[in-house]
PDB file of N, CA and C in Angstrom:
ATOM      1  N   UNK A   1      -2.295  -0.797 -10.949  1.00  0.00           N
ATOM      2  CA  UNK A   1      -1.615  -0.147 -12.037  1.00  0.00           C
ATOM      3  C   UNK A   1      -0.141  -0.521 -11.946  1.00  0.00           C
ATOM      4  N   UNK A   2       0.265  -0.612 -13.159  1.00  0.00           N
ATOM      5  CA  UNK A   2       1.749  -1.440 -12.935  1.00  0.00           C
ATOM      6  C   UNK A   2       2.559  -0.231 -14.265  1.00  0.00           C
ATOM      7  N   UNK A   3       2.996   0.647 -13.369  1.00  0.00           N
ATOM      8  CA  UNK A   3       3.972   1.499 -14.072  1.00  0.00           C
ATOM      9  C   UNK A   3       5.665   1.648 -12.853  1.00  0.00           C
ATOM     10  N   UNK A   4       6.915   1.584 -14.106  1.00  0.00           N
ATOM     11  CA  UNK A   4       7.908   1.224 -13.308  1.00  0.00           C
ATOM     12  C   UNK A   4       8.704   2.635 -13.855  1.00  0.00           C
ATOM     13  N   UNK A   5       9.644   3.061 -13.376  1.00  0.00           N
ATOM     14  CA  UNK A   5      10.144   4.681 -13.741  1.00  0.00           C
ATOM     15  C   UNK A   5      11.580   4.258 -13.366  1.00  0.00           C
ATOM     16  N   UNK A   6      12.597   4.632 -14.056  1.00  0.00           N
ATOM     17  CA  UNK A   6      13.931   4.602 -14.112  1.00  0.00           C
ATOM     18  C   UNK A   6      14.475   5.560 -14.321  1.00  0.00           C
ATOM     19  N   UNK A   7      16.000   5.628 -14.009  1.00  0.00           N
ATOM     20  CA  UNK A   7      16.920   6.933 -14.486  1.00  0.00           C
ATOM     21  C   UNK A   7      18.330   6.223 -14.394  1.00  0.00           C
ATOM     22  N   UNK A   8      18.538   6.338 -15.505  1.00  0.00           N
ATOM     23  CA  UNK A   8      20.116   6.072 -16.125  1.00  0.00           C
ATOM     24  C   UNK A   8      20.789   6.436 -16.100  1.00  0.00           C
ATOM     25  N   UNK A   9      22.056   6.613 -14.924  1.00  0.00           N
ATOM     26  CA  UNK A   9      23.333   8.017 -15.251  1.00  0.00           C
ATOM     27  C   UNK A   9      23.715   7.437 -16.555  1.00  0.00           C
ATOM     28  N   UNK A  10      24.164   8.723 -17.796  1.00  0.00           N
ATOM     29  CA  UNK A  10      24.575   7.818 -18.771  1.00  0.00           C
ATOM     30  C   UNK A  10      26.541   8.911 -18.955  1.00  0.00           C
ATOM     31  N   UNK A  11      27.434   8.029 -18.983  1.00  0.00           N
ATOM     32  CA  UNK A  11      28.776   8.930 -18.778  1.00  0.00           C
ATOM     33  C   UNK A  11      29.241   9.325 -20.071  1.00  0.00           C
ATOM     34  N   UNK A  12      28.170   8.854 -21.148  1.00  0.00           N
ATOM     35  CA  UNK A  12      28.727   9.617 -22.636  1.00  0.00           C
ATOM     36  C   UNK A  12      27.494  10.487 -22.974  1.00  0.00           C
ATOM     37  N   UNK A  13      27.669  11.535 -23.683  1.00  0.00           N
ATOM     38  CA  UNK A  13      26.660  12.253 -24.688  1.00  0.00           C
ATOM     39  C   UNK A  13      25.896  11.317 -25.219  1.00  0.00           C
ATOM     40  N   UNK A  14      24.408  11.794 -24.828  1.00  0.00           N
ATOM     41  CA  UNK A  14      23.568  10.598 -25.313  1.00  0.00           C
ATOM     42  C   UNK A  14      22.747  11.319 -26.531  1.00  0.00           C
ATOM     43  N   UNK A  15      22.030  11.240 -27.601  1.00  0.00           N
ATOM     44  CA  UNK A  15      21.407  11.347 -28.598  1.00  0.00           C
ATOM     45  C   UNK A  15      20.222  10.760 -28.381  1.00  0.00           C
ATOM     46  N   UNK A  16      19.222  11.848 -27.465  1.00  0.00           N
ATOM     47  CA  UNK A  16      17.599  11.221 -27.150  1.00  0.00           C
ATOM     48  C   UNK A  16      17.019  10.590 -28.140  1.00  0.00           C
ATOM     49  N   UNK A  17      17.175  11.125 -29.708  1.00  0.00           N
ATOM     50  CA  UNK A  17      15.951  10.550 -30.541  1.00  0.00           C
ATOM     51  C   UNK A  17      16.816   9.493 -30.855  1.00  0.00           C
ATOM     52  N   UNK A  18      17.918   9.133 -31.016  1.00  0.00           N
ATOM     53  CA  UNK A  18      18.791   7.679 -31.210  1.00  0.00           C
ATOM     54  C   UNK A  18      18.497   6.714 -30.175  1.00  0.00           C
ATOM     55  N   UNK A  19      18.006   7.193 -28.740  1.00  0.00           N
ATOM     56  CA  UNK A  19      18.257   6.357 -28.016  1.00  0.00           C
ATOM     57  C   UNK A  19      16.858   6.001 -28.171  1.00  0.00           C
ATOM     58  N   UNK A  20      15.628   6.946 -27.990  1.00  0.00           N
ATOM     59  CA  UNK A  20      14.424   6.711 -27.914  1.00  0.00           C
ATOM     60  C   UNK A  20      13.828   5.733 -29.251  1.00  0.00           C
ATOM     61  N   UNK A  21      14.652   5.645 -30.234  1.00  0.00           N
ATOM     62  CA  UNK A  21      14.098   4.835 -31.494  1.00  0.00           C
ATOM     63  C   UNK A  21      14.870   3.782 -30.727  1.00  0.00           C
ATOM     64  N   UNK A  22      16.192   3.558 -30.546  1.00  0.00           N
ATOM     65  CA  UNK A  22      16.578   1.379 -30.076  1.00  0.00           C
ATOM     66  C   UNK A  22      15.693   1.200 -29.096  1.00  0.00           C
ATOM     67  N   UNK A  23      14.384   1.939 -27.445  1.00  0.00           N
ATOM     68  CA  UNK A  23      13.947   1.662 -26.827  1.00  0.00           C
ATOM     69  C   UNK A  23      12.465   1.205 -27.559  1.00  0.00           C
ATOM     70  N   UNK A  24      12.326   2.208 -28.148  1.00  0.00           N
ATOM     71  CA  UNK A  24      10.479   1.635 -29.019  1.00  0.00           C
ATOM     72  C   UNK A  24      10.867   0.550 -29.821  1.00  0.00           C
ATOM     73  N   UNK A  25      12.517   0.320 -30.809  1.00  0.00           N
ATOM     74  CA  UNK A  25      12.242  -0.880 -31.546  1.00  0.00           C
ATOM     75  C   UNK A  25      12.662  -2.313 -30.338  1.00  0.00           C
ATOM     76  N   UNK A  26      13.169  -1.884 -29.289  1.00  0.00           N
ATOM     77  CA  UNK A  26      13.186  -3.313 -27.937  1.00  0.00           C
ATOM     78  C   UNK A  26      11.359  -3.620 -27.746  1.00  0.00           C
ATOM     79  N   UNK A  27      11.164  -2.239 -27.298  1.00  0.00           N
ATOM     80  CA  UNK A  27       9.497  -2.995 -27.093  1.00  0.00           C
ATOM     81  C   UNK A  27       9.029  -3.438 -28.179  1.00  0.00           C
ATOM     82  N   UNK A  28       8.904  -3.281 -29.250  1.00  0.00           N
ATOM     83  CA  UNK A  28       8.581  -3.649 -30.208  1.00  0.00           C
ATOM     84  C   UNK A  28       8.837  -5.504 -30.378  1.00  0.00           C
ATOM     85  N   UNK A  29      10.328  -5.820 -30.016  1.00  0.00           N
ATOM     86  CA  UNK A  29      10.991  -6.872 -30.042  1.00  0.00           C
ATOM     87  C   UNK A  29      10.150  -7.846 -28.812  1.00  0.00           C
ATOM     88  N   UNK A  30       9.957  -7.112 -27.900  1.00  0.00           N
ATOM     89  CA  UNK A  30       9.949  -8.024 -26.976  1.00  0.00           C
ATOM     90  C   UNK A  30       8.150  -8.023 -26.228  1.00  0.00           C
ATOM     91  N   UNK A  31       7.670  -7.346 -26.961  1.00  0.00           N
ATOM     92  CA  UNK A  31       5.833  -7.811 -27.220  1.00  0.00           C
ATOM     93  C   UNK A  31       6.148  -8.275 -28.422  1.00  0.00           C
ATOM     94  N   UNK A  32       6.738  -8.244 -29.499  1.00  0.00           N
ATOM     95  CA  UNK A  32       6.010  -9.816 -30.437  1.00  0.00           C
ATOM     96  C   UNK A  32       6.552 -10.637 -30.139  1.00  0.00           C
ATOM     97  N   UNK A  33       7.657 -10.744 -28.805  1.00  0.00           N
ATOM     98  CA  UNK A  33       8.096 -12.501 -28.382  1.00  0.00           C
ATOM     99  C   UNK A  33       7.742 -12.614 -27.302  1.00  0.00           C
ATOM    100  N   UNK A  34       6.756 -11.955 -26.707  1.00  0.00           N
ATOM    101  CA  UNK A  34       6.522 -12.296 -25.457  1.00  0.00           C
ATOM    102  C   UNK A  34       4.745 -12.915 -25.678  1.00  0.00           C
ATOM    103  N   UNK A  35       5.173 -14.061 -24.990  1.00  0.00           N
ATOM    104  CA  UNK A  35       3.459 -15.336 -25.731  1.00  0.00           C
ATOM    105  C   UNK A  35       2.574 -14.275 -24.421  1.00  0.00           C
ATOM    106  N   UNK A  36       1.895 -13.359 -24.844  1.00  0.00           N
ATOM    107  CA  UNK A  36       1.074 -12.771 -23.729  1.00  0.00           C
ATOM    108  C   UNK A  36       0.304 -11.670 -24.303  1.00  0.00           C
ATOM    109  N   UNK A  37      -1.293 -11.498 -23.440  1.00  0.00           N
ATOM    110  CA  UNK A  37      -1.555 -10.826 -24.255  1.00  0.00           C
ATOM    111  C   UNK A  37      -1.294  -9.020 -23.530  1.00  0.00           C
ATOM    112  N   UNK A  38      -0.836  -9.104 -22.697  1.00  0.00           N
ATOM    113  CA  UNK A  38      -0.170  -7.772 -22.077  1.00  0.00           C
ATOM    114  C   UNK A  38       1.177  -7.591 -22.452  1.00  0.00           C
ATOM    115  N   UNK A  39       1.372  -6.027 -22.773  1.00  0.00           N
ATOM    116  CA  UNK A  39       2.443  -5.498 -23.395  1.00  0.00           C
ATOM    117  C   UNK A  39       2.937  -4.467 -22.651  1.00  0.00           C
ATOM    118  N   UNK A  40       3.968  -4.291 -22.959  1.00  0.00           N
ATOM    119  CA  UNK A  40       5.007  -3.374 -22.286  1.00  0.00           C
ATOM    120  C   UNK A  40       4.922  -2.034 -22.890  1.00  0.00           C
ATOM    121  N   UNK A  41       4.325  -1.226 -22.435  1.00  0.00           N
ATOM    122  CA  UNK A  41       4.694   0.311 -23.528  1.00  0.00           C
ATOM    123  C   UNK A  41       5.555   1.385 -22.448  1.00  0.00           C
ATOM    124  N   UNK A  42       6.157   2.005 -23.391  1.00  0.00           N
ATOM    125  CA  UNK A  42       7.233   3.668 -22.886  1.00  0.00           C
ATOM    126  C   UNK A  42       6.394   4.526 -22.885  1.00  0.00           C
ATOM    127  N   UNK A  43       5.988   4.848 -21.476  1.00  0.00           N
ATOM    128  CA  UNK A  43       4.901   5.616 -21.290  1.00  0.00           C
ATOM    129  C   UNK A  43       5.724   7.165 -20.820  1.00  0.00           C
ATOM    130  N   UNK A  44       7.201   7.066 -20.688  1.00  0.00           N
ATOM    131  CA  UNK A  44       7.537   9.158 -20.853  1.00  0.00           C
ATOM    132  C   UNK A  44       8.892   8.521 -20.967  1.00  0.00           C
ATOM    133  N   UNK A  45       9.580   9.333 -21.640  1.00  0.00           N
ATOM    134  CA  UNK A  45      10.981   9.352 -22.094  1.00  0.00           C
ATOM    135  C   UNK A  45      11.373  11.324 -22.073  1.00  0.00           C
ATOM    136  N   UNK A  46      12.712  10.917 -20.959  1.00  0.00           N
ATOM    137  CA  UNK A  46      13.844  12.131 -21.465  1.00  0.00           C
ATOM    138  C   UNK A  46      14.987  12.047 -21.237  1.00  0.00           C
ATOM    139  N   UNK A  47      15.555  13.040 -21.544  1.00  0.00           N
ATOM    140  CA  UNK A  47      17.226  13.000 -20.851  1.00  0.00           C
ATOM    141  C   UNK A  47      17.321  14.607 -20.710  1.00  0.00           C
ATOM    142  N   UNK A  48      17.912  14.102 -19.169  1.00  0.00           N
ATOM    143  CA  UNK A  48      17.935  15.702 -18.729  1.00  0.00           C
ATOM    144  C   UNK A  48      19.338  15.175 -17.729  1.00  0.00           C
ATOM    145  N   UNK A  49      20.598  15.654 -17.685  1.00  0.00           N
ATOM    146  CA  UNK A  49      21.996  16.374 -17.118  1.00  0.00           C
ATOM    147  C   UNK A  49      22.576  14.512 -17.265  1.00  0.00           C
ATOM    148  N   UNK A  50      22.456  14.177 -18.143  1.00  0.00           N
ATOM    149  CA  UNK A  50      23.028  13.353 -18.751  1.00  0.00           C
ATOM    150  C   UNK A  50      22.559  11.894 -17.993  1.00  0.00           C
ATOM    151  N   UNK A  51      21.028  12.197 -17.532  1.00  0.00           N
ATOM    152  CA  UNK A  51      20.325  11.050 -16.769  1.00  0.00           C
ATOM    153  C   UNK A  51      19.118  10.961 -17.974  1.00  0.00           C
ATOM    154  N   UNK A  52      19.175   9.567 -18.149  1.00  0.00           N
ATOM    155  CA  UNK A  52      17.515   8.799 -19.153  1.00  0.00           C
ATOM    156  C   UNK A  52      16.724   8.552 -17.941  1.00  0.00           C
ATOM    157  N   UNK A  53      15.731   9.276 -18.037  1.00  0.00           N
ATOM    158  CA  UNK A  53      14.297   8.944 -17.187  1.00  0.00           C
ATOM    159  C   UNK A  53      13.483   8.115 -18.628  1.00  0.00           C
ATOM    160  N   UNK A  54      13.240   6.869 -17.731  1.00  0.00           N
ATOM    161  CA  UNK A  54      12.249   6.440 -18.743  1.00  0.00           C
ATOM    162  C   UNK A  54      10.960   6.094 -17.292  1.00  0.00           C
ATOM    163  N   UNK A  55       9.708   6.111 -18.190  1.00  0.00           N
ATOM    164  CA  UNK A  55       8.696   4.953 -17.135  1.00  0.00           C
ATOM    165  C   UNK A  55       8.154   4.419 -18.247  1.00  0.00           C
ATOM    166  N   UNK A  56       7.769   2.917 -17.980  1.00  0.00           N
ATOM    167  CA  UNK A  56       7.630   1.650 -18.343  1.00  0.00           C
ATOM    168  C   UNK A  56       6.047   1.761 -17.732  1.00  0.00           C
ATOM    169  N   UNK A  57       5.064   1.211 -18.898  1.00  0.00           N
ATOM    170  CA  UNK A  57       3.962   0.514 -18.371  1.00  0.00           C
ATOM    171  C   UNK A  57       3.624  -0.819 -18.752  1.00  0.00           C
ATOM    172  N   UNK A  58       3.056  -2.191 -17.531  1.00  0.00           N
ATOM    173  CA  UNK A  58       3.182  -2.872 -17.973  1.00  0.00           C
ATOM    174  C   UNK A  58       1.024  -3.193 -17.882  1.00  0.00           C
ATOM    175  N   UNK A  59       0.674  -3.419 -19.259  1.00  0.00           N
ATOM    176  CA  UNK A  59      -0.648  -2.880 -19.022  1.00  0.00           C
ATOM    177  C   UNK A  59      -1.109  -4.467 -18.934  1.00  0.00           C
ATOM    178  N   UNK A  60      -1.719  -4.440 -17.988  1.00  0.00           N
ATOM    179  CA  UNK A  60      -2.582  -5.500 -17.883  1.00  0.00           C
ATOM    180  C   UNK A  60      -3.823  -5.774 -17.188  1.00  0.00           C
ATOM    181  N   UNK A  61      -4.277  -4.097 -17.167  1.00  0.00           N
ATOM    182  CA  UNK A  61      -5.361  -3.671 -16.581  1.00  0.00           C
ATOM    183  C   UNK A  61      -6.138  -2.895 -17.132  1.00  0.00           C
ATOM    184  N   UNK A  62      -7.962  -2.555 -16.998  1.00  0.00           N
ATOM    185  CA  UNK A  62      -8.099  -1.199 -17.499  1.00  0.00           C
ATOM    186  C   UNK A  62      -7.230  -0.114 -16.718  1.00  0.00           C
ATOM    187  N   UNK A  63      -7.222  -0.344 -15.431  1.00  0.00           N
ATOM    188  CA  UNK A  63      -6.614   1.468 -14.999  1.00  0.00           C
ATOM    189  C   UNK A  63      -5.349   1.494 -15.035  1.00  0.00           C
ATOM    190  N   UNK A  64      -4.678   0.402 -16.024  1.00  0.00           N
ATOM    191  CA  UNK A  64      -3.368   0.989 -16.263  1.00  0.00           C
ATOM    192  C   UNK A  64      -3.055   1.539 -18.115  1.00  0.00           C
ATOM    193  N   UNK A  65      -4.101   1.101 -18.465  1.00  0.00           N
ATOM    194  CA  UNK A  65      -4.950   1.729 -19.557  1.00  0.00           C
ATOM    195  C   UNK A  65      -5.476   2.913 -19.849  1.00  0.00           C
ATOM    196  N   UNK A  66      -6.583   2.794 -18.532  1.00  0.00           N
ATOM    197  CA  UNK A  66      -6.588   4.459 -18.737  1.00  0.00           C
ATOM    198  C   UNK A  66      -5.796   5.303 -17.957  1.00  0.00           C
ATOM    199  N   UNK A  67      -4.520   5.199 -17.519  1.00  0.00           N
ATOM    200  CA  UNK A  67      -3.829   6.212 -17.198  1.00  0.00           C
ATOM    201  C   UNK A  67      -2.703   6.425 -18.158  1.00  0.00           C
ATOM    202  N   UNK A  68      -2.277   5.390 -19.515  1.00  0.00           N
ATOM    203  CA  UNK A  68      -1.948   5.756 -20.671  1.00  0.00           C
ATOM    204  C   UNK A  68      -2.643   6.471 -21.104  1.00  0.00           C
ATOM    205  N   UNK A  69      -4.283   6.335 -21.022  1.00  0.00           N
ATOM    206  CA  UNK A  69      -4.752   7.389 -22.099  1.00  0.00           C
ATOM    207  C   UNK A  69      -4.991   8.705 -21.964  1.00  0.00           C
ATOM    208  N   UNK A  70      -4.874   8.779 -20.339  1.00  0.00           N
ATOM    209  CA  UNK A  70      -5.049  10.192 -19.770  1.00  0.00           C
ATOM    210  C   UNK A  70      -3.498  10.671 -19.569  1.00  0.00           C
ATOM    211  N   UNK A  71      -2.516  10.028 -20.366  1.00  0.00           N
ATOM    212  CA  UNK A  71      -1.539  10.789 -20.138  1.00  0.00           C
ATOM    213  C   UNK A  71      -0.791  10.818 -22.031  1.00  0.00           C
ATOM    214  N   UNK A  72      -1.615  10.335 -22.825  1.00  0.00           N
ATOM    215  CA  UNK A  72      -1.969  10.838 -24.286  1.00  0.00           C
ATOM    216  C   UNK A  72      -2.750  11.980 -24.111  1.00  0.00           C
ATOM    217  N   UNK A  73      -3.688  12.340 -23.585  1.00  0.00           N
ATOM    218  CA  UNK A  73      -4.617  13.419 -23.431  1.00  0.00           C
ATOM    219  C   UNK A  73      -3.580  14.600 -23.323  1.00  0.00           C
ATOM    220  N   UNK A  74      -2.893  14.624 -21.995  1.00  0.00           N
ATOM    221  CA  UNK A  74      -2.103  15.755 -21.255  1.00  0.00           C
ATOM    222  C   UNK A  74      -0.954  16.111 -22.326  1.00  0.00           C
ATOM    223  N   UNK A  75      -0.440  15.102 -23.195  1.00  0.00           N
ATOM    224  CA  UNK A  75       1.008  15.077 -24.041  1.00  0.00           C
ATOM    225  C   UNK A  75      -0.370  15.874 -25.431  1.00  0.00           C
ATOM    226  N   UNK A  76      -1.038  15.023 -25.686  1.00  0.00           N
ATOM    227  CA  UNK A  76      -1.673  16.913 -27.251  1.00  0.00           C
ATOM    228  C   UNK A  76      -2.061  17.722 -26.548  1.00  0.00           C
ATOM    229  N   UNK A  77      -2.548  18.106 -25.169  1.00  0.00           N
ATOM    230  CA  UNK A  77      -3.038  19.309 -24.873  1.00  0.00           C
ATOM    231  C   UNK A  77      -1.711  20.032 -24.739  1.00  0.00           C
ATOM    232  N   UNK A  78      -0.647  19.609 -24.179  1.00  0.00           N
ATOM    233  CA  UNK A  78       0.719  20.876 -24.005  1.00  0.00           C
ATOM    234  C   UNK A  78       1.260  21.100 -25.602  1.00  0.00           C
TER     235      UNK A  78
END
């Protein structure tokens, strides 16, 4: 399973849903230029005390597949 998790000190006021739309339209950018048939998806996004937690999945497996989908499951059940 190939999932990567980050955190960003960020030193200005950040605007989650501003930031979270330029990160989905990068992936967006960079699976239709990337010649492959594995893609990059934003598998949790937040900002909490002025740190971006993102984790990154890079799927090129079923079980990194189904741990996107079991973590779609957990995100409609809350």
């Amino acid at each position: 399973m190939y999932v990567y998790s980050y955190c960003i000190e960020c030193k200005h006021t950040v605007v989650p849903k501003e930031i979270l739309a330029n990160v989905k339209h990068s992936f967006n950018v960079i699976n239709s230029d990337f010649d492959s048939p594995y893609k990059f998806v934003l598998s949790d996004f937040y900002v909490r005390d002025n740190k971006m937690f993102l984790d990154i999945a890079y799927v090129t497996n079923d079980a990194t597949s189904e741990y996107l989908q079991d973590l779609n499951k957990l995100k409609k059940g809350s």
